[in-house]
PDB file of N, CA and C in Angstrom:
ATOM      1  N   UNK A   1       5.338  42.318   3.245  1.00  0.00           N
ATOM      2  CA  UNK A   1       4.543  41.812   4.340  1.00  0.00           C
ATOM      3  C   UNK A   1       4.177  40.353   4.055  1.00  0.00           C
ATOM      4  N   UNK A   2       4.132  39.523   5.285  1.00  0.00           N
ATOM      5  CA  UNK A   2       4.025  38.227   5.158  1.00  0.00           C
ATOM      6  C   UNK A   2       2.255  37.437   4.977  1.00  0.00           C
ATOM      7  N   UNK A   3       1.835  36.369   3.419  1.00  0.00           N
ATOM      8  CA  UNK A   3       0.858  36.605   3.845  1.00  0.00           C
ATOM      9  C   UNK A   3       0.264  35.621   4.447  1.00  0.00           C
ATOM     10  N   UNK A   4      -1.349  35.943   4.624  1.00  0.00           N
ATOM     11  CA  UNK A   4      -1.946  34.931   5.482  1.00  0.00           C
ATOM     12  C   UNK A   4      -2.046  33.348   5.264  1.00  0.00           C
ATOM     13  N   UNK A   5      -1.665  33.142   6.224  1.00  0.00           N
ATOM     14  CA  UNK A   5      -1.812  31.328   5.664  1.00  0.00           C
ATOM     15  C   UNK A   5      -3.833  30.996   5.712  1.00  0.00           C
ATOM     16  N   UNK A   6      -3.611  30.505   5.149  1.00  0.00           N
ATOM     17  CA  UNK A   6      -4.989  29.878   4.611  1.00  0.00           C
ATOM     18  C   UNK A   6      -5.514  28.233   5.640  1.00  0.00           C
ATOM     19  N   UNK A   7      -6.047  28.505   5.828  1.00  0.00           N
ATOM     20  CA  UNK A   7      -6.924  27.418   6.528  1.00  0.00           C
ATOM     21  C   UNK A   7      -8.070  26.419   5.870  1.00  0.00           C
ATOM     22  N   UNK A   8      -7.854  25.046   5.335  1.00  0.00           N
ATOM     23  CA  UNK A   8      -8.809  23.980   4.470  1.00  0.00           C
ATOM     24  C   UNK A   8      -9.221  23.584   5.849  1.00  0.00           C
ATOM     25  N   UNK A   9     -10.740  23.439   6.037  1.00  0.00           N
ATOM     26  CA  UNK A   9     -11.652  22.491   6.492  1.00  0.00           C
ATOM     27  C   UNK A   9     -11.270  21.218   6.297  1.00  0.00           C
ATOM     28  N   UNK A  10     -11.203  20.042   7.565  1.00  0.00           N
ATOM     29  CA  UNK A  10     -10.967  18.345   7.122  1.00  0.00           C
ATOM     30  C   UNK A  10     -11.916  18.089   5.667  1.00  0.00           C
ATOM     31  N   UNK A  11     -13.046  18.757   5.871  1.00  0.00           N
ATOM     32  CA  UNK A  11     -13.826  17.965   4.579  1.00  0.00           C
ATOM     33  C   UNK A  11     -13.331  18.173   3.534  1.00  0.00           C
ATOM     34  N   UNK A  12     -13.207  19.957   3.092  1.00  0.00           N
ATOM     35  CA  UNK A  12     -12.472  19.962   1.588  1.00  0.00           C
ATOM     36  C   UNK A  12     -10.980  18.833   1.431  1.00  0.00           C
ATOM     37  N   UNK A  13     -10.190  19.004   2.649  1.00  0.00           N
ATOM     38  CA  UNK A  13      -9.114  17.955   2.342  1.00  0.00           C
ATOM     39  C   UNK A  13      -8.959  16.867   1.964  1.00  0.00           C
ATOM     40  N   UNK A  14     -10.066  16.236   2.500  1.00  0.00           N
ATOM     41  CA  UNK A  14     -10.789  14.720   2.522  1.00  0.00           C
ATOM     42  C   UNK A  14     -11.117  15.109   1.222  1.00  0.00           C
ATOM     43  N   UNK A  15     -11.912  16.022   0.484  1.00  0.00           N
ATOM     44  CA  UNK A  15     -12.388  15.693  -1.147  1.00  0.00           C
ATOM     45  C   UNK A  15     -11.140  15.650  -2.016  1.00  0.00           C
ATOM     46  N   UNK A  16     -10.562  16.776  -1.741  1.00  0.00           N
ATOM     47  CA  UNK A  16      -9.021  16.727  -2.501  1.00  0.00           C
ATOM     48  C   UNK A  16      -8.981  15.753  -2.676  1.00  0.00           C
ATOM     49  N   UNK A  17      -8.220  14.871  -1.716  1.00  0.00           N
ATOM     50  CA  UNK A  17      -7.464  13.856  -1.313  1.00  0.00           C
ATOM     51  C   UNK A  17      -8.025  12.623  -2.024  1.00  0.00           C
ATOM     52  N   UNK A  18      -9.725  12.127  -2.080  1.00  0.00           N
ATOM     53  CA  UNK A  18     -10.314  11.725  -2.963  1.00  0.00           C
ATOM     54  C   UNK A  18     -10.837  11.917  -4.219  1.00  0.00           C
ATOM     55  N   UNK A  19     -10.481  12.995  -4.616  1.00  0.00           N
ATOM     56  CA  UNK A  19     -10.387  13.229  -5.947  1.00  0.00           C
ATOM     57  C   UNK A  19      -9.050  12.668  -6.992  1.00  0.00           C
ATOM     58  N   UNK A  20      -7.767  13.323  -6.134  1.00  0.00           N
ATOM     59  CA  UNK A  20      -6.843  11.942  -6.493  1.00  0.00           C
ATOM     60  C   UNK A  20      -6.772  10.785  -7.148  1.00  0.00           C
ATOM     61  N   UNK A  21      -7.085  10.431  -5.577  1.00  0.00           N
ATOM     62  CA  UNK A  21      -7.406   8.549  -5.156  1.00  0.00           C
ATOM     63  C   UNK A  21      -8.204   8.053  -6.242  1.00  0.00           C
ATOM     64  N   UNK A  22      -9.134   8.909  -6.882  1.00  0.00           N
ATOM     65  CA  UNK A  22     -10.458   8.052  -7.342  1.00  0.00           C
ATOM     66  C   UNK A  22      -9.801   8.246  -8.739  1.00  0.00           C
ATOM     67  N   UNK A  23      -9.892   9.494  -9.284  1.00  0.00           N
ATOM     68  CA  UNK A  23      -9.526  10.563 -10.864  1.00  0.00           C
ATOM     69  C   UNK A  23      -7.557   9.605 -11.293  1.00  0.00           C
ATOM     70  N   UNK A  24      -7.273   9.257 -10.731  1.00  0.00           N
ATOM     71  CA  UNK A  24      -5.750   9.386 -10.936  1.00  0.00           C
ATOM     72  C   UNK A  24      -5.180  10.045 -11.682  1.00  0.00           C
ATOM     73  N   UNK A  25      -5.485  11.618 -11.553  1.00  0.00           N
ATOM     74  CA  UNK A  25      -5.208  12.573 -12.106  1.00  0.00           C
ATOM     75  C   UNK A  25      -3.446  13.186 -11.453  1.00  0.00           C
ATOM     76  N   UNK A  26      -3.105  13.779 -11.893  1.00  0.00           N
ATOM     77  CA  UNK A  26      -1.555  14.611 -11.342  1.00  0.00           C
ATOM     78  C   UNK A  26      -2.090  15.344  -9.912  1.00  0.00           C
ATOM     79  N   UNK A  27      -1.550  15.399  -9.201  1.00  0.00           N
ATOM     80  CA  UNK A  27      -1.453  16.140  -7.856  1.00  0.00           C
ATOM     81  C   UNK A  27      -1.397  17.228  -8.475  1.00  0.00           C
ATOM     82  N   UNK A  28      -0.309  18.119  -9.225  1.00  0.00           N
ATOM     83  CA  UNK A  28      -0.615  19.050  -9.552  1.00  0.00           C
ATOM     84  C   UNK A  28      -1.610  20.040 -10.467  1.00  0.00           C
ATOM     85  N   UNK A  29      -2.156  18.766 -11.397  1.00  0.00           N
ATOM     86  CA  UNK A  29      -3.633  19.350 -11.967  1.00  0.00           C
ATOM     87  C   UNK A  29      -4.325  19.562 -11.467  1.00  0.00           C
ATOM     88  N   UNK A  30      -4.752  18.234  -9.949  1.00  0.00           N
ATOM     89  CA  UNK A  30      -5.976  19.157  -9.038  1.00  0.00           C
ATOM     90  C   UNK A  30      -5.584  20.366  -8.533  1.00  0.00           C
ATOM     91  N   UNK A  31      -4.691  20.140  -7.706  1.00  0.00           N
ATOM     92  CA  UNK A  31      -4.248  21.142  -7.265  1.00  0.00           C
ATOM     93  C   UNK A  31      -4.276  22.587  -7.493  1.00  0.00           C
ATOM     94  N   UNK A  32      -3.969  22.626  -8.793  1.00  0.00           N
ATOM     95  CA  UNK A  32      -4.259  24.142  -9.642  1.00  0.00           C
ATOM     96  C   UNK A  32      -5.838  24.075  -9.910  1.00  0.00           C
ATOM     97  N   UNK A  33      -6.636  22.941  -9.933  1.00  0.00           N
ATOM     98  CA  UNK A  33      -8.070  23.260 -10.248  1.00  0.00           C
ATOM     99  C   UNK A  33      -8.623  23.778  -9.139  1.00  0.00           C
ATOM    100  N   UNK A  34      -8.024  23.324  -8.099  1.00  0.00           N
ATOM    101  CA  UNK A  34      -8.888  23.805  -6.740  1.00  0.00           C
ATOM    102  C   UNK A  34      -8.449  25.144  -6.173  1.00  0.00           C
ATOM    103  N   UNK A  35      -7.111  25.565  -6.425  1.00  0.00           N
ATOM    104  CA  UNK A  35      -6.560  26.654  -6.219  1.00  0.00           C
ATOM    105  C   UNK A  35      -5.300  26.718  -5.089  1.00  0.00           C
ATOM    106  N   UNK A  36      -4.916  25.518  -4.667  1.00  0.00           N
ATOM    107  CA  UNK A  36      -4.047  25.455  -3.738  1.00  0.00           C
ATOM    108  C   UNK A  36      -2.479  25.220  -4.321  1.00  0.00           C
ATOM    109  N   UNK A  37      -1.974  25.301  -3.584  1.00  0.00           N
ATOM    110  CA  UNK A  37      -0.686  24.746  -4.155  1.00  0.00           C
ATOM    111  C   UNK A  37      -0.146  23.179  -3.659  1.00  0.00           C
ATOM    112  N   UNK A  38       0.674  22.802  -4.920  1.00  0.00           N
ATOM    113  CA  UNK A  38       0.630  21.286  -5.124  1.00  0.00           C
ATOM    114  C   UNK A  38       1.321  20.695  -3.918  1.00  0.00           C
ATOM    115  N   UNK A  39       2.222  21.517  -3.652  1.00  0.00           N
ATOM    116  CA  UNK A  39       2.933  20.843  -2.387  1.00  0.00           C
ATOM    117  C   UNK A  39       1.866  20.230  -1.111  1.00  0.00           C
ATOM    118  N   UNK A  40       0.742  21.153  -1.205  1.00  0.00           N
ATOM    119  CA  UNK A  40      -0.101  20.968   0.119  1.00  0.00           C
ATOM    120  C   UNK A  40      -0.928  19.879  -0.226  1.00  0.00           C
ATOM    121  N   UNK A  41      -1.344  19.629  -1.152  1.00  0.00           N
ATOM    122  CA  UNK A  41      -2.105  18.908  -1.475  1.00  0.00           C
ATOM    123  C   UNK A  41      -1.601  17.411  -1.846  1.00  0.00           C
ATOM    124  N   UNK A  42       0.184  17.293  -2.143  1.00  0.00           N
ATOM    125  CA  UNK A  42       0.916  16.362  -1.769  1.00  0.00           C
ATOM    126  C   UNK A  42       1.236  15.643  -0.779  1.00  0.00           C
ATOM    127  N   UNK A  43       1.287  16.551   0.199  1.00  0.00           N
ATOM    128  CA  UNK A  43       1.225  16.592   1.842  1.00  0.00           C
ATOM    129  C   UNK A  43      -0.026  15.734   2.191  1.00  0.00           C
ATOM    130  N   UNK A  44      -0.934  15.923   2.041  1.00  0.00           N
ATOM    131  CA  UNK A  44      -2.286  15.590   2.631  1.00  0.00           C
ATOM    132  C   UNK A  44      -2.540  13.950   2.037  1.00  0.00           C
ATOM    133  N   UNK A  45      -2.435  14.249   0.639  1.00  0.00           N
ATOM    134  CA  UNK A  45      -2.588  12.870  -0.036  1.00  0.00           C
ATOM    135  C   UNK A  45      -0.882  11.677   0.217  1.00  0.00           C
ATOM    136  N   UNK A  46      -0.384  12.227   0.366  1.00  0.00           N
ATOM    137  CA  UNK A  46       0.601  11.502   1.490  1.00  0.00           C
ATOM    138  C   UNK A  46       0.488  11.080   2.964  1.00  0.00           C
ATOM    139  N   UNK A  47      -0.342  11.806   3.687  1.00  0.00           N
ATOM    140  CA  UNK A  47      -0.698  11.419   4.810  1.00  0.00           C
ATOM    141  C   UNK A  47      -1.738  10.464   4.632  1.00  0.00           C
ATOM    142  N   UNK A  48      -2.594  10.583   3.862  1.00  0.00           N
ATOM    143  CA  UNK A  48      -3.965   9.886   4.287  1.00  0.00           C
ATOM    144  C   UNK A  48      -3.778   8.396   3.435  1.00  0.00           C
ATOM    145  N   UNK A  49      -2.668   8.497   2.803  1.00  0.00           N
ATOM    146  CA  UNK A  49      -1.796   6.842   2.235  1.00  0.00           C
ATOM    147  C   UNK A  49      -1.022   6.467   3.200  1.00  0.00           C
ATOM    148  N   UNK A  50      -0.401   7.180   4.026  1.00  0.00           N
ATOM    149  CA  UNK A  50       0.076   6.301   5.176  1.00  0.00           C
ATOM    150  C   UNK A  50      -0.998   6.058   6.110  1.00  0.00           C
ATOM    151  N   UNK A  51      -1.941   6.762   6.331  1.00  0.00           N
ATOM    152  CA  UNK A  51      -2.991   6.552   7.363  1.00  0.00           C
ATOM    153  C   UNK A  51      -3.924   5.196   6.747  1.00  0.00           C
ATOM    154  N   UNK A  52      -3.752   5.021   5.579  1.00  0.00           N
ATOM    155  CA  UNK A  52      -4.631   4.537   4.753  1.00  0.00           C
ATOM    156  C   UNK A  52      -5.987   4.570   4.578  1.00  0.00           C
ATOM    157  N   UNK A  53      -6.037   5.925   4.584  1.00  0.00           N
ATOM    158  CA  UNK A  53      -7.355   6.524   3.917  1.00  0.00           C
ATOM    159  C   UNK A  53      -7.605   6.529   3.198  1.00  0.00           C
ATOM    160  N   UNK A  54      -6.783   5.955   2.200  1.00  0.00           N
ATOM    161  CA  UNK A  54      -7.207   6.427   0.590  1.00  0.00           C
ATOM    162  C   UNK A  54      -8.174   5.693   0.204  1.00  0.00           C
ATOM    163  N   UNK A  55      -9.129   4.908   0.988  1.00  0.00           N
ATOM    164  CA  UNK A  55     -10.605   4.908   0.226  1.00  0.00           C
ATOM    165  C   UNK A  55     -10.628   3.617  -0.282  1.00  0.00           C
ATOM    166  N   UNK A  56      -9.072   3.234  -0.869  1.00  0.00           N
ATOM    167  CA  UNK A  56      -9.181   1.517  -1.705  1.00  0.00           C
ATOM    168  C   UNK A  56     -10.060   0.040  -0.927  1.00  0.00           C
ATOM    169  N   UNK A  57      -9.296  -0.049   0.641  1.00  0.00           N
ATOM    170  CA  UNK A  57      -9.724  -0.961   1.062  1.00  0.00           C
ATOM    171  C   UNK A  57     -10.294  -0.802   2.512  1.00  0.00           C
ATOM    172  N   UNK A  58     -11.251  -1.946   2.932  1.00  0.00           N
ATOM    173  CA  UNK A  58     -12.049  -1.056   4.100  1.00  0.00           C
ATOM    174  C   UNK A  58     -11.301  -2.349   4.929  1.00  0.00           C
ATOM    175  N   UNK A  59     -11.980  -1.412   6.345  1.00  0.00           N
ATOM    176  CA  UNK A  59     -11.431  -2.383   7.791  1.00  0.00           C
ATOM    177  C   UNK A  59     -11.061  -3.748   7.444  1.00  0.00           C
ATOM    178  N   UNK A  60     -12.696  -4.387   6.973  1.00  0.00           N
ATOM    179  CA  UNK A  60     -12.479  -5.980   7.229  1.00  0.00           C
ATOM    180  C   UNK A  60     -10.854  -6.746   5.470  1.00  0.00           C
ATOM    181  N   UNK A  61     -11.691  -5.504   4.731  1.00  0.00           N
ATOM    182  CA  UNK A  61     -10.211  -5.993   3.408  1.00  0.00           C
ATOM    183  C   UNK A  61      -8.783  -5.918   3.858  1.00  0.00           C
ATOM    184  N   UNK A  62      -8.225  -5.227   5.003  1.00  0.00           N
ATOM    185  CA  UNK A  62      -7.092  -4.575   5.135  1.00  0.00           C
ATOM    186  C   UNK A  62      -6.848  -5.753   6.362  1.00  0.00           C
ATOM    187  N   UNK A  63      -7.957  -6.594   6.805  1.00  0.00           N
ATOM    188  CA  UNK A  63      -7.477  -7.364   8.406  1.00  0.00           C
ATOM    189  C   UNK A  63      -7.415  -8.756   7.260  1.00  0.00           C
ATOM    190  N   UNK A  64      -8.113  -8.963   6.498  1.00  0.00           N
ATOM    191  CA  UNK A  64      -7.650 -10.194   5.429  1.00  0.00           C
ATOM    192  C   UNK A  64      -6.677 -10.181   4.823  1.00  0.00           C
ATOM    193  N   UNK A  65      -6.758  -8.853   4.196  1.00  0.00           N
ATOM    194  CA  UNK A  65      -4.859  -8.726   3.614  1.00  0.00           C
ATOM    195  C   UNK A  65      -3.781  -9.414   4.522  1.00  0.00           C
ATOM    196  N   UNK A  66      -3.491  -8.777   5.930  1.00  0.00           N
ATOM    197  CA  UNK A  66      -2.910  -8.907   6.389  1.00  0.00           C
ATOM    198  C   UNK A  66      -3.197 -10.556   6.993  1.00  0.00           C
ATOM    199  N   UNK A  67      -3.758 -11.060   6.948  1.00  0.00           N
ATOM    200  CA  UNK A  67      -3.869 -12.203   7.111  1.00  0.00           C
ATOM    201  C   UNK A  67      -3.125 -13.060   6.293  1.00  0.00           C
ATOM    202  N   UNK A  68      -3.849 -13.226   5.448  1.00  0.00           N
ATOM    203  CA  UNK A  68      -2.824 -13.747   4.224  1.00  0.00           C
ATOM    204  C   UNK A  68      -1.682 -13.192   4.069  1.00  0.00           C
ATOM    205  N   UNK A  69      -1.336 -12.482   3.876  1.00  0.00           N
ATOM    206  CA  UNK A  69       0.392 -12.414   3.965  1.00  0.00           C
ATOM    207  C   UNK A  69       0.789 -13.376   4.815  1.00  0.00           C
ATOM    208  N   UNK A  70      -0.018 -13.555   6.400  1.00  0.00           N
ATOM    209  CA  UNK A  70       0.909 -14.247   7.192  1.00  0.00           C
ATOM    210  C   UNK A  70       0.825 -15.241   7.056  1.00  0.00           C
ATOM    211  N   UNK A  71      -0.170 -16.031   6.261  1.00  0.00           N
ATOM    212  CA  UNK A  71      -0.417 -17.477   5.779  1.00  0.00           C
ATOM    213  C   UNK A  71       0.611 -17.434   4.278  1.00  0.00           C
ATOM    214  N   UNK A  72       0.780 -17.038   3.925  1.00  0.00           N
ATOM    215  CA  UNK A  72       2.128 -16.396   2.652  1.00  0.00           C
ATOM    216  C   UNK A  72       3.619 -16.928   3.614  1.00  0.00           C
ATOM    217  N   UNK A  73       3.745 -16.812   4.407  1.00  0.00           N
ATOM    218  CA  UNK A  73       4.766 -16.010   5.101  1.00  0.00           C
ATOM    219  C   UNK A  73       5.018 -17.484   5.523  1.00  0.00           C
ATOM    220  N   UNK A  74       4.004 -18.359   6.146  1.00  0.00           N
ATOM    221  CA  UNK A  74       4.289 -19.490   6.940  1.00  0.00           C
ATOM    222  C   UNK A  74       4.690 -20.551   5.574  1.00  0.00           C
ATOM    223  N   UNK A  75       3.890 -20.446   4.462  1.00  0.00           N
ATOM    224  CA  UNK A  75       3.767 -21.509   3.151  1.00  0.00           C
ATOM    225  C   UNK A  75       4.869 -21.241   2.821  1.00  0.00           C
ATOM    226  N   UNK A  76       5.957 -20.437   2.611  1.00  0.00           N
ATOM    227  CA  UNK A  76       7.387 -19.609   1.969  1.00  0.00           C
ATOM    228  C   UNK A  76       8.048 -20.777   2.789  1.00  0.00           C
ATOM    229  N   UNK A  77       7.687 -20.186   3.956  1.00  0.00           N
ATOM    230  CA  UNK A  77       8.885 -21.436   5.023  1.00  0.00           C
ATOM    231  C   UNK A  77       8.729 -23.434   4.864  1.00  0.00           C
ATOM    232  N   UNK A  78       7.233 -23.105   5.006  1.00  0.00           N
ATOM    233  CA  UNK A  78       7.038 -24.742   4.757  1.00  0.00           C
ATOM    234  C   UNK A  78       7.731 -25.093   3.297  1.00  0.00           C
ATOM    235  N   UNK A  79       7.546 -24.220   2.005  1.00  0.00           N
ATOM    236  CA  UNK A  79       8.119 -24.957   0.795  1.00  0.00           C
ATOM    237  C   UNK A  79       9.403 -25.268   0.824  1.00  0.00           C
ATOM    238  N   UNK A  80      10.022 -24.259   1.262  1.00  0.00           N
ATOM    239  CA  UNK A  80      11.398 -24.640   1.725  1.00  0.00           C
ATOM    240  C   UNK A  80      11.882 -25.638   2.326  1.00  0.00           C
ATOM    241  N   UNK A  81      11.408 -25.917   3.036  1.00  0.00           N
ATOM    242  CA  UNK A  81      12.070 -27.360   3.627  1.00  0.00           C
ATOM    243  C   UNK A  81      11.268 -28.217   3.431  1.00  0.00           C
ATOM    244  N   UNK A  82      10.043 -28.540   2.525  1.00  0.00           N
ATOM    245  CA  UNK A  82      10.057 -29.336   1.863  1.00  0.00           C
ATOM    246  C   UNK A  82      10.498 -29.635   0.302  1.00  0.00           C
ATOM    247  N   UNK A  83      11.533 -28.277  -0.147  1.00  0.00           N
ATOM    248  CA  UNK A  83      12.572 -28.483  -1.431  1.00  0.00           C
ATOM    249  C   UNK A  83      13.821 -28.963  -0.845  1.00  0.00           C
ATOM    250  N   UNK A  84      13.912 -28.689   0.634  1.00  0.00           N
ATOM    251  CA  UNK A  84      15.141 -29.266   1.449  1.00  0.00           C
ATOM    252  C   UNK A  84      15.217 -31.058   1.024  1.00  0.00           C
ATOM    253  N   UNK A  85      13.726 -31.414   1.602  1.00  0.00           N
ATOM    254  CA  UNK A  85      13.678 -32.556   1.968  1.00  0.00           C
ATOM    255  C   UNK A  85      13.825 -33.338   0.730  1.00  0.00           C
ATOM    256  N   UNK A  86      13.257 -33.182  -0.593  1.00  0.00           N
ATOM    257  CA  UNK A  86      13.421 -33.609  -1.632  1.00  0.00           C
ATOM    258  C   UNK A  86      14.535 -33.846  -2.493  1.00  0.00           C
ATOM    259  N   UNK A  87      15.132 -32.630  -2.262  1.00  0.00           N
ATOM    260  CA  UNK A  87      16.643 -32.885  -2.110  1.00  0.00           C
ATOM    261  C   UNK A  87      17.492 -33.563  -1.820  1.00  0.00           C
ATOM    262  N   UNK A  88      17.269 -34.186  -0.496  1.00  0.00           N
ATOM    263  CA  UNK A  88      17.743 -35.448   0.435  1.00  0.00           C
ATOM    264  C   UNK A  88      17.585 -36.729  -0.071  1.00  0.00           C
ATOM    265  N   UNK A  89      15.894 -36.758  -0.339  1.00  0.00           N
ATOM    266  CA  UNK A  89      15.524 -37.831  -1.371  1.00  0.00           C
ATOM    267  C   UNK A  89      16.336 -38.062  -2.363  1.00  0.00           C
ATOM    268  N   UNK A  90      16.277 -37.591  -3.562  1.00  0.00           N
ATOM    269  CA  UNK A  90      17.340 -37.355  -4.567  1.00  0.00           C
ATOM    270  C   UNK A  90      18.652 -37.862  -4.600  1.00  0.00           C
ATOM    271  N   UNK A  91      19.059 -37.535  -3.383  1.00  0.00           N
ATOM    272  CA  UNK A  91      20.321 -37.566  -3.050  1.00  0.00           C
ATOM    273  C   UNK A  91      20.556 -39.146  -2.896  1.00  0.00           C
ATOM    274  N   UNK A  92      19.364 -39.611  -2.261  1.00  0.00           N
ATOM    275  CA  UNK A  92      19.231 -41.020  -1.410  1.00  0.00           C
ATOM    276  C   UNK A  92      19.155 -41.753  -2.820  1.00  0.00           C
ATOM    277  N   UNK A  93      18.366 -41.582  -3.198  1.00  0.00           N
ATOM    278  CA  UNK A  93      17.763 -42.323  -4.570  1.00  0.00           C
ATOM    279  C   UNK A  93      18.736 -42.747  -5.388  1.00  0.00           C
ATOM    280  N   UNK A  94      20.139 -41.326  -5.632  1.00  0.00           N
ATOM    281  CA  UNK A  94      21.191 -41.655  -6.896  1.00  0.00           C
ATOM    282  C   UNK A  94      21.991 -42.534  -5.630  1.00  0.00           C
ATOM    283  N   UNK A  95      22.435 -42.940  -4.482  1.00  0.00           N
ATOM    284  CA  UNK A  95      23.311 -43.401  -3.785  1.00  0.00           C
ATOM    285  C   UNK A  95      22.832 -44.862  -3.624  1.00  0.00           C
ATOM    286  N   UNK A  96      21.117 -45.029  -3.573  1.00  0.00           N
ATOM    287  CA  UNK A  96      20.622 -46.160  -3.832  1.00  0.00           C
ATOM    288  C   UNK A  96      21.124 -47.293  -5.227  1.00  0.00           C
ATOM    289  N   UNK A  97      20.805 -46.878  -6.147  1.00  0.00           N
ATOM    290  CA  UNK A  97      20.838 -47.104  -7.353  1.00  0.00           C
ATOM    291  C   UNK A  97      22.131 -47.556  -7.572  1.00  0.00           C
ATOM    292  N   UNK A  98      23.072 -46.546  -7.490  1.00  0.00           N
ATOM    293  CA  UNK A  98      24.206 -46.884  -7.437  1.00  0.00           C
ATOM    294  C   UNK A  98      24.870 -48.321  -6.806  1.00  0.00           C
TER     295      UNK A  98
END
């Protein structure tokens, strides 16, 4: 006979899930401490890292992150063509001389 599936409350999941996050313990050590099996508790703490729940960084840290990257993103391009341009220089300089 097939048995009953078991039903976690959001909150216990949410502690799991931060127990993890916080302990950086094995998925499967909590897992066996709490009594579930590891797969589920893989599951959950996989979701709530893509959701980014995991507790590390809040609203306003995660809208700065992403900020900076895109100020990252624009400085990548500007260095570049100003190693372009220096280059050119260089170029000018030995043709000068010459």
């Amino acid at each position: 006979m097939a048995e009953k599936r078991r039903k976690f409350d959001a909150e216990f999941r949410e502690g799991a899930v931060r127990i993890v996050a916080e302990t950086g313990r094995p998925i499967a050590q909590v897992a066996l401490e709490l009594g579930i099996n590891d797969t589920t508790l893989a599951s959950w703490v996989s979701r709530a890292r893509r959701a980014g729940g995991d507790g590390v960084l809040s609203v306003p840290e995660r809208e700065e992150l992403a900020r900076l990257r895109r100020e990252i993103s624009v400085l990548k391009k500007d260095n570049k063509e100003l190693a372009m341009e220096r280059d050119v220089l260089k170029r000018c300089m030995v043709l000068w001389v010459k």
